[in-house]
PDB file of N, CA and C in Angstrom:
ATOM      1  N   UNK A   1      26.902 132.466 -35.104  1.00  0.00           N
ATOM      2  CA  UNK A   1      27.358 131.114 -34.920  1.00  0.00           C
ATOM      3  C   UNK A   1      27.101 130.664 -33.484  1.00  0.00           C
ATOM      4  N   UNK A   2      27.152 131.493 -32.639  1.00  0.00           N
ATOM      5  CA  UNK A   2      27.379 131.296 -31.278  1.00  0.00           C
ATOM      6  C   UNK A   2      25.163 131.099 -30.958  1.00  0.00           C
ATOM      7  N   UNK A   3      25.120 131.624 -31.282  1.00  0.00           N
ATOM      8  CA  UNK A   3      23.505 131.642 -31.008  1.00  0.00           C
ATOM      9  C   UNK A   3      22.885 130.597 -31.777  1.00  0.00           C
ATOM     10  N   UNK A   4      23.436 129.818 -32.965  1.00  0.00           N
ATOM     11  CA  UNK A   4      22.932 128.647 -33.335  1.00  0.00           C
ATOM     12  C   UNK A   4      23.706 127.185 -32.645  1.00  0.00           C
ATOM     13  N   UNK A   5      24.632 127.591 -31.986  1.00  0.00           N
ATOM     14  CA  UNK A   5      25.174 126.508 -30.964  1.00  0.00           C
ATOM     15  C   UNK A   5      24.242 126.670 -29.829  1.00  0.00           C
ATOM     16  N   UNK A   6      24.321 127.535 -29.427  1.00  0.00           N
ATOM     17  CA  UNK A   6      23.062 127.788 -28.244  1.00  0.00           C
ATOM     18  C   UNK A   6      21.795 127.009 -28.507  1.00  0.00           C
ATOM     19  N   UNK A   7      21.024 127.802 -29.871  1.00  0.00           N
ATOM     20  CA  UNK A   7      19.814 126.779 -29.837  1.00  0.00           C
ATOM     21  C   UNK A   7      19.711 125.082 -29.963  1.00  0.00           C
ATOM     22  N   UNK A   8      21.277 124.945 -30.560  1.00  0.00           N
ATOM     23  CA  UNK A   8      21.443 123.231 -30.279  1.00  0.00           C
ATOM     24  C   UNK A   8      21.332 122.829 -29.394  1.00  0.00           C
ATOM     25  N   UNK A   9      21.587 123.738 -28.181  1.00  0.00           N
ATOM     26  CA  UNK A   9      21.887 123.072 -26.763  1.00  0.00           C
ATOM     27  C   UNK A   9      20.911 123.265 -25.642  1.00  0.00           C
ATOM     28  N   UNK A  10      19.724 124.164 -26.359  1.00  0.00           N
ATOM     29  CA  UNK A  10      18.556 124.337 -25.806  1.00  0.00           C
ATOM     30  C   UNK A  10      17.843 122.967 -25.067  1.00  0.00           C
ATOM     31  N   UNK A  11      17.065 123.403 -23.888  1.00  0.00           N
ATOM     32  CA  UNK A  11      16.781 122.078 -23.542  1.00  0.00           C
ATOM     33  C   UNK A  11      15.177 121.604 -24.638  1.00  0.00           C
ATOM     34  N   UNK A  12      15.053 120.298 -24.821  1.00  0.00           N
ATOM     35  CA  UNK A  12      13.105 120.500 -25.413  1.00  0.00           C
ATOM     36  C   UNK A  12      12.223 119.707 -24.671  1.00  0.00           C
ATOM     37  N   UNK A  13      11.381 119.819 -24.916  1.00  0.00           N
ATOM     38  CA  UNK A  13      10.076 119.438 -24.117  1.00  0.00           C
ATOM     39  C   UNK A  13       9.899 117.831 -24.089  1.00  0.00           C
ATOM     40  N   UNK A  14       9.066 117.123 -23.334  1.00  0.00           N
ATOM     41  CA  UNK A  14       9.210 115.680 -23.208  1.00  0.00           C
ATOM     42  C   UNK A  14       8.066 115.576 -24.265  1.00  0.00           C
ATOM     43  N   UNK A  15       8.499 114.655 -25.324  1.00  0.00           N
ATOM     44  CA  UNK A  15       7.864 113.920 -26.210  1.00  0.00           C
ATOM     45  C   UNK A  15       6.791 113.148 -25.618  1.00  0.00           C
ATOM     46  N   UNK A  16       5.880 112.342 -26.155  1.00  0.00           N
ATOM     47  CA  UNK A  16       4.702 111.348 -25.716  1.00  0.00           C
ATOM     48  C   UNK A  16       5.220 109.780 -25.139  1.00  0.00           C
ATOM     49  N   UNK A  17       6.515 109.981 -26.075  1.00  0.00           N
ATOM     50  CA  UNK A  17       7.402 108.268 -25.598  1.00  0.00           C
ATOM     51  C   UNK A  17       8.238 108.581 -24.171  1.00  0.00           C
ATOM     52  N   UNK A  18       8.804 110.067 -23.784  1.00  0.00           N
ATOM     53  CA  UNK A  18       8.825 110.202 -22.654  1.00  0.00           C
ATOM     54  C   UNK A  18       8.198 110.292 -21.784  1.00  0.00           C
ATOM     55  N   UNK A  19       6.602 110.898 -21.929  1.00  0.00           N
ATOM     56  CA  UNK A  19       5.738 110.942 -20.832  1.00  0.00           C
ATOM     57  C   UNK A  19       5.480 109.481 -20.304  1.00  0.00           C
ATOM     58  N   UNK A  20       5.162 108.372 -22.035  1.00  0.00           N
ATOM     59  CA  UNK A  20       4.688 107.055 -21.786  1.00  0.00           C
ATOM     60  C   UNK A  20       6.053 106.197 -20.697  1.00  0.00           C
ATOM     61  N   UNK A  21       7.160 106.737 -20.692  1.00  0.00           N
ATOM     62  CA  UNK A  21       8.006 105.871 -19.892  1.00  0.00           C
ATOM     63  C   UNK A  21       7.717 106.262 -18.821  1.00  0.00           C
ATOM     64  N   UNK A  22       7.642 107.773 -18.029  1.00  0.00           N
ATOM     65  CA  UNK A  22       7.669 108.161 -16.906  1.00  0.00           C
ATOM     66  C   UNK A  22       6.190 107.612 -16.237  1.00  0.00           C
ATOM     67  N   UNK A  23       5.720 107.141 -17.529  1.00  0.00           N
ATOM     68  CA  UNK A  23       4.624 106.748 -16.485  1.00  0.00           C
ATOM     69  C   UNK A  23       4.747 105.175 -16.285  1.00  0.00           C
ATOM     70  N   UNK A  24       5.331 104.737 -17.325  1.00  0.00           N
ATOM     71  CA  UNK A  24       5.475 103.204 -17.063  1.00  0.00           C
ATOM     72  C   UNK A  24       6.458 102.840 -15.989  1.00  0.00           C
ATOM     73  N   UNK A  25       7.623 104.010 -15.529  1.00  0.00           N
ATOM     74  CA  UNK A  25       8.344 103.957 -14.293  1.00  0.00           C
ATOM     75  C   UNK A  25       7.327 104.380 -13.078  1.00  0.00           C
ATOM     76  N   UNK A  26       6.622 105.117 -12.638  1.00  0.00           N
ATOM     77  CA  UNK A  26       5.168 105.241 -12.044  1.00  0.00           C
ATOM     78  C   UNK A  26       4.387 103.679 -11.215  1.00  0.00           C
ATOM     79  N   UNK A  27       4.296 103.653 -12.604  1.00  0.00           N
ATOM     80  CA  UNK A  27       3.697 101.958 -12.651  1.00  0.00           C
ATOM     81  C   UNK A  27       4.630 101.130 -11.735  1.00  0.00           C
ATOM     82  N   UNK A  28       5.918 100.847 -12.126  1.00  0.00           N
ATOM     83  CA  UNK A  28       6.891  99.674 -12.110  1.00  0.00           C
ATOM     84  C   UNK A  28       7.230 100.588 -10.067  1.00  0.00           C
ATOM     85  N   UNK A  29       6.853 101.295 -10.063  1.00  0.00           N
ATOM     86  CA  UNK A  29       6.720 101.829  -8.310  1.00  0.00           C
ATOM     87  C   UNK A  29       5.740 101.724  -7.405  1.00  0.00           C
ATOM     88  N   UNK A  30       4.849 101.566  -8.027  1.00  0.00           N
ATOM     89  CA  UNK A  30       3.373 101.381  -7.388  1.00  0.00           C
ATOM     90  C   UNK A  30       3.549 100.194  -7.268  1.00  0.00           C
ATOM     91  N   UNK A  31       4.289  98.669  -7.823  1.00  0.00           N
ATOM     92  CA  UNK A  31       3.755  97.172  -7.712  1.00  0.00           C
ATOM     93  C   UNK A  31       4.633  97.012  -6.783  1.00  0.00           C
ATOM     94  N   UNK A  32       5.878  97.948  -6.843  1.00  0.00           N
ATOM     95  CA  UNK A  32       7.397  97.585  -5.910  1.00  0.00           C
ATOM     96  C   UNK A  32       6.788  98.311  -4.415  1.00  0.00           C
ATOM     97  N   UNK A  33       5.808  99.575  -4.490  1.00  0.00           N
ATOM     98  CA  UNK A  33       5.440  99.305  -3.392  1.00  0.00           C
ATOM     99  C   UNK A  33       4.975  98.244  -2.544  1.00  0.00           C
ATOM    100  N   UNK A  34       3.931  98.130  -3.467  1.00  0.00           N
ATOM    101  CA  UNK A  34       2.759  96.877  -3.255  1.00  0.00           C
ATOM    102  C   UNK A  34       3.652  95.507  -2.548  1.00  0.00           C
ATOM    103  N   UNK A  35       3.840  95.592  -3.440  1.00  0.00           N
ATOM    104  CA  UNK A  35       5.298  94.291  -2.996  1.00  0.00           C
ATOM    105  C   UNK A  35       5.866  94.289  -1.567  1.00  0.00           C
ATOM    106  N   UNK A  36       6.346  95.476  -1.548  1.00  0.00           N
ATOM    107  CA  UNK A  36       7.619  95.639  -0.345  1.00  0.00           C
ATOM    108  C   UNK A  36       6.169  95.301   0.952  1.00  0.00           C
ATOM    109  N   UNK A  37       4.681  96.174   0.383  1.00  0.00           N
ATOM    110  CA  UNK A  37       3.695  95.673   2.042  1.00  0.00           C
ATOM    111  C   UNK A  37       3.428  94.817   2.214  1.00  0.00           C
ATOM    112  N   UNK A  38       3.635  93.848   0.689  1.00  0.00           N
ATOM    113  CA  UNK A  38       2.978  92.212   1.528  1.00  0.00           C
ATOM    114  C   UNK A  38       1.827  92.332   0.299  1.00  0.00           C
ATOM    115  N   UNK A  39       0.934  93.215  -0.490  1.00  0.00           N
ATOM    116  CA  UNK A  39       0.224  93.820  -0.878  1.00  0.00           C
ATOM    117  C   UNK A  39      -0.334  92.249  -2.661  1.00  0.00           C
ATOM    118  N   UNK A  40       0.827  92.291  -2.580  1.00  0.00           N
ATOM    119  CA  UNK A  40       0.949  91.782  -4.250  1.00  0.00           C
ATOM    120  C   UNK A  40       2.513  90.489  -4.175  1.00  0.00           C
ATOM    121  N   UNK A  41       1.550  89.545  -4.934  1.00  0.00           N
ATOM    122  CA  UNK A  41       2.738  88.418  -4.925  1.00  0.00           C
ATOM    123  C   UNK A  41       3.416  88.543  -6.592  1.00  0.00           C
ATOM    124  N   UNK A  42       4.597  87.443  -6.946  1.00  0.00           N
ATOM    125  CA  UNK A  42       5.035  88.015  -7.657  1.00  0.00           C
ATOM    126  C   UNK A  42       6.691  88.043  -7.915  1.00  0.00           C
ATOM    127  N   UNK A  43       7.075  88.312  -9.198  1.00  0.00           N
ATOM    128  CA  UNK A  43       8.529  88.275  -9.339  1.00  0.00           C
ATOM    129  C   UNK A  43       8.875  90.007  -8.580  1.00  0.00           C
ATOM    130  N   UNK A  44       9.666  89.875  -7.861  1.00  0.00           N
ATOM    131  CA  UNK A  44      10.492  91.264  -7.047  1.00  0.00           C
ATOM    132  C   UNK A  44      10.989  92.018  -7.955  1.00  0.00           C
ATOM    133  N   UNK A  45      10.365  93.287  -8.335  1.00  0.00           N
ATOM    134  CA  UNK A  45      10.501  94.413  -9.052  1.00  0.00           C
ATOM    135  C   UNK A  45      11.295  95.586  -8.485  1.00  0.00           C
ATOM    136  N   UNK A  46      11.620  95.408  -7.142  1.00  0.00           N
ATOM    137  CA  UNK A  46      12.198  96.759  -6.071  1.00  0.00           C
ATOM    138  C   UNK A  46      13.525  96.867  -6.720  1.00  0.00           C
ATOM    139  N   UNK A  47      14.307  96.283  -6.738  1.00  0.00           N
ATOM    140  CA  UNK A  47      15.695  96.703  -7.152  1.00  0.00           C
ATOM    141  C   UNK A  47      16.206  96.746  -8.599  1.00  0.00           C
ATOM    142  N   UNK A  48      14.987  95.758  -9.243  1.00  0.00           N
ATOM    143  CA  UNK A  48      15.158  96.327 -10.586  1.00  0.00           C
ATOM    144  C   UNK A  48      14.548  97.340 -11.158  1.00  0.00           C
ATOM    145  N   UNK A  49      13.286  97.889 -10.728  1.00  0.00           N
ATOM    146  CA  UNK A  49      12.654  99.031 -10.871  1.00  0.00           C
ATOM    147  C   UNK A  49      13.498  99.896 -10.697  1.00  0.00           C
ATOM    148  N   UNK A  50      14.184 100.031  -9.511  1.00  0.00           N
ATOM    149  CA  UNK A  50      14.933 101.771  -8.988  1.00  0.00           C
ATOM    150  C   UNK A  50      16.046 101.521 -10.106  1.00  0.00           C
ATOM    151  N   UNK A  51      16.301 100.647 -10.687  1.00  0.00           N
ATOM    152  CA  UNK A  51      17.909 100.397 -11.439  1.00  0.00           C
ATOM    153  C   UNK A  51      16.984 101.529 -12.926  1.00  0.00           C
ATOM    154  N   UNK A  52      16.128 100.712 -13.178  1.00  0.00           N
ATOM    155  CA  UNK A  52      15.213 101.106 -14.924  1.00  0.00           C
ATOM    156  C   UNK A  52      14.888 102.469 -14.269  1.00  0.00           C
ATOM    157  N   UNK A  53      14.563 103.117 -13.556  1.00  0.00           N
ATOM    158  CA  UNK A  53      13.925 103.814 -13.265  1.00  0.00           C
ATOM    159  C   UNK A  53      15.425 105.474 -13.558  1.00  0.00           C
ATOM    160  N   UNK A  54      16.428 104.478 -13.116  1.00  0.00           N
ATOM    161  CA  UNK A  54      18.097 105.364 -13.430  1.00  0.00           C
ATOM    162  C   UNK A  54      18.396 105.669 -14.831  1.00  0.00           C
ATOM    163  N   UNK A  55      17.654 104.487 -15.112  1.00  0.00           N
ATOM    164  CA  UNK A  55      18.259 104.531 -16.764  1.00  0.00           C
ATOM    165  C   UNK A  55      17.408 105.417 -17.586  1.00  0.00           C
ATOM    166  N   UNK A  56      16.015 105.354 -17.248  1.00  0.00           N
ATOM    167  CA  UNK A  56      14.963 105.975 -17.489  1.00  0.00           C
ATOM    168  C   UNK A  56      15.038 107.305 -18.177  1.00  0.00           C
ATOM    169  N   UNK A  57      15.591 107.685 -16.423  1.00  0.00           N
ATOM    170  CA  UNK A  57      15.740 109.224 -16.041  1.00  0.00           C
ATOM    171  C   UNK A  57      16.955 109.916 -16.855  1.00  0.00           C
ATOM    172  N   UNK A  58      17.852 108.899 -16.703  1.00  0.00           N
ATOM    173  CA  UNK A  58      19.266 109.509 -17.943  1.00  0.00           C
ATOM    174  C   UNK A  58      19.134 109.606 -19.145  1.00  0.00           C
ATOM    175  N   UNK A  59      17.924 108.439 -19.880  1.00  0.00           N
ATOM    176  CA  UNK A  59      17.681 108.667 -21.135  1.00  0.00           C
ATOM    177  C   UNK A  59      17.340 110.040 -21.145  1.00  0.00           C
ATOM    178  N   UNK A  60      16.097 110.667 -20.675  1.00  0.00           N
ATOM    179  CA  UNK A  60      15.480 111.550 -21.038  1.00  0.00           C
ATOM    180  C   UNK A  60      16.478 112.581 -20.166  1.00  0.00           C
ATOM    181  N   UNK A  61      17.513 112.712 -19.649  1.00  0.00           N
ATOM    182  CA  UNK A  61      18.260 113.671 -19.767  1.00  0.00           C
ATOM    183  C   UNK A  61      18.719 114.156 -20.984  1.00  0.00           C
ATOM    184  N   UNK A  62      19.611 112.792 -21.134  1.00  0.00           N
ATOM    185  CA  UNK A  62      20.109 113.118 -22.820  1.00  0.00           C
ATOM    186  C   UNK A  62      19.525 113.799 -23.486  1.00  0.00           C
ATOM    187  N   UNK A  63      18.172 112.550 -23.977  1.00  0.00           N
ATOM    188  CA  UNK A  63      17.974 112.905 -25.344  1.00  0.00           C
ATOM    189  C   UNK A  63      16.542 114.824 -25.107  1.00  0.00           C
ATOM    190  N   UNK A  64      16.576 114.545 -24.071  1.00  0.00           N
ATOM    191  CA  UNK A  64      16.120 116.456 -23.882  1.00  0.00           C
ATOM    192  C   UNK A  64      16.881 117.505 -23.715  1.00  0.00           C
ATOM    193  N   UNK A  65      18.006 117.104 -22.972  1.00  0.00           N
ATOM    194  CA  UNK A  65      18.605 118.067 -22.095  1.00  0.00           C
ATOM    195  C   UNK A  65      17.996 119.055 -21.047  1.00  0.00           C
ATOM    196  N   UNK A  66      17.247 118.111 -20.571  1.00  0.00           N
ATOM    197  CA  UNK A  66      16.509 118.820 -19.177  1.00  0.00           C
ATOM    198  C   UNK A  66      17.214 118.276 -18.337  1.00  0.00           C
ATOM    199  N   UNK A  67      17.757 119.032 -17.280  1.00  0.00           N
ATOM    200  CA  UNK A  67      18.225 118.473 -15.562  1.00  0.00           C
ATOM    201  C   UNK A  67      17.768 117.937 -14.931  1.00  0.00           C
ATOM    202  N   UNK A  68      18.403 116.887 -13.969  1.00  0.00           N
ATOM    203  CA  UNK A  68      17.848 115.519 -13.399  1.00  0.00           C
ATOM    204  C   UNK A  68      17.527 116.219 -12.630  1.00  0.00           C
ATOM    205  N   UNK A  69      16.825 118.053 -12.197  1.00  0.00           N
ATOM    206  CA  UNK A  69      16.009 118.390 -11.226  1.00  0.00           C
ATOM    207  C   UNK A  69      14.467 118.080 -11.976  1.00  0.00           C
ATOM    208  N   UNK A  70      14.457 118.445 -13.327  1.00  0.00           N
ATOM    209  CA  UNK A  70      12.994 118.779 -14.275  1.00  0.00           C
ATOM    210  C   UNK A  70      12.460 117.347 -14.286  1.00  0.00           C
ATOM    211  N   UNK A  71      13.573 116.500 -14.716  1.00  0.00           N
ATOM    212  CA  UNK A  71      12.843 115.116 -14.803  1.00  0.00           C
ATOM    213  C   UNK A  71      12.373 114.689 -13.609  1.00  0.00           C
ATOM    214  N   UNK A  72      13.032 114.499 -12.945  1.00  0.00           N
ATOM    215  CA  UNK A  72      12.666 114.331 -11.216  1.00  0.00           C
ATOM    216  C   UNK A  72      11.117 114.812 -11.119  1.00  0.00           C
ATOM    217  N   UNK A  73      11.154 116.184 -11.654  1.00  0.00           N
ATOM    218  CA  UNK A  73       9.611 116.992 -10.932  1.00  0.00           C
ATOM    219  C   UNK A  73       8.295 116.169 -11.977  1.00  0.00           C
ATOM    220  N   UNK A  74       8.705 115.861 -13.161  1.00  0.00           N
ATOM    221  CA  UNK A  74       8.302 115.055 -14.296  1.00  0.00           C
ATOM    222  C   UNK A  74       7.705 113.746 -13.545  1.00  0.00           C
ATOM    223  N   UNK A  75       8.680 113.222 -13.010  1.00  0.00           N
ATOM    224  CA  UNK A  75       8.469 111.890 -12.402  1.00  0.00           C
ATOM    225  C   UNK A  75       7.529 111.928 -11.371  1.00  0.00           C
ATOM    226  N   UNK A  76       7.433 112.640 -10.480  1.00  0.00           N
ATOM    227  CA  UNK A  76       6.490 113.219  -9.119  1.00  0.00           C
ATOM    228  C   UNK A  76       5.513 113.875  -9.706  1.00  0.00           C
ATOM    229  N   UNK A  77       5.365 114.564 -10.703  1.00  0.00           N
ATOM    230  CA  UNK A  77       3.855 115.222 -11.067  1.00  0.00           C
ATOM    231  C   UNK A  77       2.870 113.637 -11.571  1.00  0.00           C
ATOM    232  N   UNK A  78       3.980 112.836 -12.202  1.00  0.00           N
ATOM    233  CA  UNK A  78       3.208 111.508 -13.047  1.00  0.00           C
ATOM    234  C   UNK A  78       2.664 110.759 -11.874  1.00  0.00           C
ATOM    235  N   UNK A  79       3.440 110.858 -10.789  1.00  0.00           N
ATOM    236  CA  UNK A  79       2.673 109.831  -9.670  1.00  0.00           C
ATOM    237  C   UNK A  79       1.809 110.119  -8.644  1.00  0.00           C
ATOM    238  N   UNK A  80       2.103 111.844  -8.981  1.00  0.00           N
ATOM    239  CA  UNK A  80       0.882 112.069  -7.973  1.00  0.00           C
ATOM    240  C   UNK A  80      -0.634 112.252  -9.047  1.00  0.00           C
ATOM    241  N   UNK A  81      -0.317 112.207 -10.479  1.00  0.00           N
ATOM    242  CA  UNK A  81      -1.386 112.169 -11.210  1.00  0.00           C
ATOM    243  C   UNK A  81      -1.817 110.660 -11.025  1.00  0.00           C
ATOM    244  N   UNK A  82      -1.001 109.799 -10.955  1.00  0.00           N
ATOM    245  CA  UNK A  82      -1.427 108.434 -10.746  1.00  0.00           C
ATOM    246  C   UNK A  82      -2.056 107.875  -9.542  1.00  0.00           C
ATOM    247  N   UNK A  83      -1.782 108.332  -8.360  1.00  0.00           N
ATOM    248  CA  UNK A  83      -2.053 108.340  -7.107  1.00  0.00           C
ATOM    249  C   UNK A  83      -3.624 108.749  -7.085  1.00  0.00           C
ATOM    250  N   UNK A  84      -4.087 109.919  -8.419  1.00  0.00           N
ATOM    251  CA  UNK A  84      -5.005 110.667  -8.152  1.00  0.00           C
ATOM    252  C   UNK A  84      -6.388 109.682  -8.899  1.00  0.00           C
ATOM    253  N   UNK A  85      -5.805 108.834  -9.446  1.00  0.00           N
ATOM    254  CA  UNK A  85      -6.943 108.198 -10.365  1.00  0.00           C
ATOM    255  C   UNK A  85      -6.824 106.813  -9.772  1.00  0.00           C
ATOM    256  N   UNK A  86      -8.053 105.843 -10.024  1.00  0.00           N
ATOM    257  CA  UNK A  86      -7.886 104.669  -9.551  1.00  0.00           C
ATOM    258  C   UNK A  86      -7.057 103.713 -10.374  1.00  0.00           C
ATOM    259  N   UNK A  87      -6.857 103.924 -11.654  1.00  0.00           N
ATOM    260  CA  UNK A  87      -5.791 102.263 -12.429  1.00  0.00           C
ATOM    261  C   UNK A  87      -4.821 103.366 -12.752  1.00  0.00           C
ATOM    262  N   UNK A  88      -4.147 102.469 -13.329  1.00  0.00           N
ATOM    263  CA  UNK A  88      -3.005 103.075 -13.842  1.00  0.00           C
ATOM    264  C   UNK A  88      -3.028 103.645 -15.386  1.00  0.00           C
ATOM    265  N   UNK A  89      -2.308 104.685 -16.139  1.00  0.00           N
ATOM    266  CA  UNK A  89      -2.561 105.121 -17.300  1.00  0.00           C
ATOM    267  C   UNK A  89      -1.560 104.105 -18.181  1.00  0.00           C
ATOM    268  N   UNK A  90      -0.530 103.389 -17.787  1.00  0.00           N
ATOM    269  CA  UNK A  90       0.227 102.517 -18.582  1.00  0.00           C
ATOM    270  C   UNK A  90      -0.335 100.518 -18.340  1.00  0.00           C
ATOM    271  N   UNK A  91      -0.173 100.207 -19.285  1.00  0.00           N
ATOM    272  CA  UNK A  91      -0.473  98.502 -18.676  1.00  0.00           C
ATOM    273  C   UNK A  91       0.625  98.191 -17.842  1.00  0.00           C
ATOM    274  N   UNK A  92       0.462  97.213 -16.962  1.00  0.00           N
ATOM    275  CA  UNK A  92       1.590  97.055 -16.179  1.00  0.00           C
ATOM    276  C   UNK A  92       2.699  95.771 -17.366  1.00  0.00           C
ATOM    277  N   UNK A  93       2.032  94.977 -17.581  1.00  0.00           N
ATOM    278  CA  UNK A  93       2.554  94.104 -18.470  1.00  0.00           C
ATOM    279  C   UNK A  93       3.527  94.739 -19.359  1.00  0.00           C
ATOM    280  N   UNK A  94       2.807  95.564 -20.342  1.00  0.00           N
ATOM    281  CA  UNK A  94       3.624  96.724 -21.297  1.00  0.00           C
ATOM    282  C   UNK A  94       4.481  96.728 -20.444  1.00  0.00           C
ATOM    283  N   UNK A  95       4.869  97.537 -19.212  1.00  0.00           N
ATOM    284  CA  UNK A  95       5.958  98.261 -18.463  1.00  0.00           C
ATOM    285  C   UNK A  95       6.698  97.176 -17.561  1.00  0.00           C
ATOM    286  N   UNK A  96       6.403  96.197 -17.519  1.00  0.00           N
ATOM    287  CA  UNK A  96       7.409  95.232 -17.171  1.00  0.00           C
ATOM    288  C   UNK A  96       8.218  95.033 -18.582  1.00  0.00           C
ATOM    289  N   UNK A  97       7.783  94.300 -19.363  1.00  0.00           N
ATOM    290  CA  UNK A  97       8.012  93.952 -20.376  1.00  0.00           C
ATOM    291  C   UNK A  97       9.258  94.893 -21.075  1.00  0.00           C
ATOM    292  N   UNK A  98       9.015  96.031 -21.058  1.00  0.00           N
ATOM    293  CA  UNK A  98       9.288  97.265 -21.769  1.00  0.00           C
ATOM    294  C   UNK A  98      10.790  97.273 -20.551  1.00  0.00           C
ATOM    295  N   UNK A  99      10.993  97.705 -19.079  1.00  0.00           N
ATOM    296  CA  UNK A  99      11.678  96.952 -18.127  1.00  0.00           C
ATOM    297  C   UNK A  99      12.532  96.147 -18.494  1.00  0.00           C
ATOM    298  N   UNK A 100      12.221  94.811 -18.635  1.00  0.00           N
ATOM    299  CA  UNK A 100      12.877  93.531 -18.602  1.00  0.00           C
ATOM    300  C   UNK A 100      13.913  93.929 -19.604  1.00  0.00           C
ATOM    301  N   UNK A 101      13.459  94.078 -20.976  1.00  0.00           N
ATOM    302  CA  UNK A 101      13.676  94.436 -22.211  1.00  0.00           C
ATOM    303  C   UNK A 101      14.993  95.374 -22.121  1.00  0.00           C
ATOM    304  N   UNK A 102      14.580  96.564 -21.344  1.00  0.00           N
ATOM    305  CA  UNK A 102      15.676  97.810 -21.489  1.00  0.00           C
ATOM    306  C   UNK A 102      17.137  97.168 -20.562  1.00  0.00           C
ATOM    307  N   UNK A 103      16.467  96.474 -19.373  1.00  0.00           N
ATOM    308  CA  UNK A 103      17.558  96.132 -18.059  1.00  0.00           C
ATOM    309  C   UNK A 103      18.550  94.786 -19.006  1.00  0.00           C
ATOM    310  N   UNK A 104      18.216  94.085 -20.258  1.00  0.00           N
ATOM    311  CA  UNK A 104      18.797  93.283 -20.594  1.00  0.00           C
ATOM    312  C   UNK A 104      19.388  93.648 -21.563  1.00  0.00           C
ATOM    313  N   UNK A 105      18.985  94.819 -22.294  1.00  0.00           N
ATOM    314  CA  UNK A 105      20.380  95.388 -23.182  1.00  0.00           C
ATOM    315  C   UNK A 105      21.005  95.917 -22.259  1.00  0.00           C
ATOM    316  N   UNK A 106      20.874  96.460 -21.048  1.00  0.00           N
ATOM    317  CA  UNK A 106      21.860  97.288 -20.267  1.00  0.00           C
ATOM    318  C   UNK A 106      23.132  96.193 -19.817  1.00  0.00           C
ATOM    319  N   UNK A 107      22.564  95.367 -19.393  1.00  0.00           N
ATOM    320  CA  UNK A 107      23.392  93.812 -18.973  1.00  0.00           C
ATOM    321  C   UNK A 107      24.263  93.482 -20.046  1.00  0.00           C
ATOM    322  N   UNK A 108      23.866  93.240 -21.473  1.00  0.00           N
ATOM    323  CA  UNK A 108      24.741  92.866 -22.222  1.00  0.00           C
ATOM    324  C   UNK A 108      25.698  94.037 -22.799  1.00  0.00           C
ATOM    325  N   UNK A 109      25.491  94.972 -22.880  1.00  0.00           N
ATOM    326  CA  UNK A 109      26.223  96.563 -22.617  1.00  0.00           C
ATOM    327  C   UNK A 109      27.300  96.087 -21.995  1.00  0.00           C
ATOM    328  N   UNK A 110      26.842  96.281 -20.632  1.00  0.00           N
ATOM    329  CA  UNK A 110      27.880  95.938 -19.806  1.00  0.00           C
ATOM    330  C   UNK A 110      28.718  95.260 -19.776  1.00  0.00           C
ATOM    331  N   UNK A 111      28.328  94.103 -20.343  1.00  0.00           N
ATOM    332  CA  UNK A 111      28.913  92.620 -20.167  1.00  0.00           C
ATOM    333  C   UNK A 111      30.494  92.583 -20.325  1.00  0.00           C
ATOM    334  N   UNK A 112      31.296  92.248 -19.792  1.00  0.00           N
ATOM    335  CA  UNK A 112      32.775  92.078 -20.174  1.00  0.00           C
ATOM    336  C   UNK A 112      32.830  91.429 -21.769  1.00  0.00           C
ATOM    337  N   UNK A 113      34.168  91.792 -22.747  1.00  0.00           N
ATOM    338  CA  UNK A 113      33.965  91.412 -23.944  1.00  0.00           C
ATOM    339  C   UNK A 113      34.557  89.665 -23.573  1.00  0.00           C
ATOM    340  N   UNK A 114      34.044  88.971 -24.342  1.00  0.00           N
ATOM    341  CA  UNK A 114      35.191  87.556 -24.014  1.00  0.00           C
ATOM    342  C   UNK A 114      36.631  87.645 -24.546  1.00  0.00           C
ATOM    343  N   UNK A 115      37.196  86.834 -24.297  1.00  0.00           N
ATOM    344  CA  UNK A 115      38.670  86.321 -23.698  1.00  0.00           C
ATOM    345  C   UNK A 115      39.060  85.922 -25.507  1.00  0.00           C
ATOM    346  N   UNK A 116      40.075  86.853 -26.061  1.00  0.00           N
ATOM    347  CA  UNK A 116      40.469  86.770 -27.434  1.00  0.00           C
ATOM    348  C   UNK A 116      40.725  85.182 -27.498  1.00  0.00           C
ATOM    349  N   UNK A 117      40.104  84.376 -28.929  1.00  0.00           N
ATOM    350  CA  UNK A 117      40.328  82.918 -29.217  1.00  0.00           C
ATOM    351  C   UNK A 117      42.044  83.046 -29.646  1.00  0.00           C
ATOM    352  N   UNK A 118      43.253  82.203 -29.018  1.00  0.00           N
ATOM    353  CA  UNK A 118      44.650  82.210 -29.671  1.00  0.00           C
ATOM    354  C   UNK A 118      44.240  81.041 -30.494  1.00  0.00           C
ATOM    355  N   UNK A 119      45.253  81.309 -31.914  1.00  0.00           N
ATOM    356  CA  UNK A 119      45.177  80.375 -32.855  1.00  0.00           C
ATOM    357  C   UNK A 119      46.740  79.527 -32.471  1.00  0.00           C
ATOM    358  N   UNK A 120      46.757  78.264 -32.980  1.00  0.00           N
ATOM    359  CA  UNK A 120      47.756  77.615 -31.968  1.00  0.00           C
ATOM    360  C   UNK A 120      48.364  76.769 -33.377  1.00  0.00           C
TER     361      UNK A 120
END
């Protein structure tokens, strides 16, 4: 019993939809660089990037159970593979998009519930 709880709790390997995010977080760092030099004009991606980039990283904690050390090294192998080639392996569009998308369910998540209607 104890050894099939164990293998539940095993960590597993990053799927293709995890690699495709870590690289679309990659992406969404390279424009926030760009940005921060003057490099690229544009809606400001810096503080919402590092926010998606949190959420990112916690998803694929979860749903792997790898430590925010593995993902971390995950994240740095993707950008120095990206660094190493001239475009990028994700569209940037896709990864805004994909971004915008995740940071606005997080918002309504969040959102305070409204104020109970009294019947009068």
């Amino acid at each position: 019993m104890l050894i099939f709880a164990l293998a539940l709790a095993a960590p597993t390997a990053l799927t293709e939809a995890h690699q495709r995010d870590i690289s679309c977080v990659v992406e969404i760092a390279v424009l926030a660089n760009a940005q921060k030099r003057g490099l690229v004009a544009g809606t400001d991606v810096q503080a919402q990037g590092r926010r998606w980039a949190g959420i990112v990283g916690d998803r694929i904690m979860f749903e792997t159970g790898q430590p925010r050390e593995l993902v971390a090294v995950a994240m740095n192998e993707a950008a120095t593979a990206r660094a190493a080639r001239a475009g990028g392996g994700a569209t940037l569009s896709t990864c805004t998009r994909q971004m915008n998308d995740e940071l606005a369910i997080a918002d309504a998540a969040e959102a305070p519930l409204p104020k109970p209607l009294t019947r009068k």
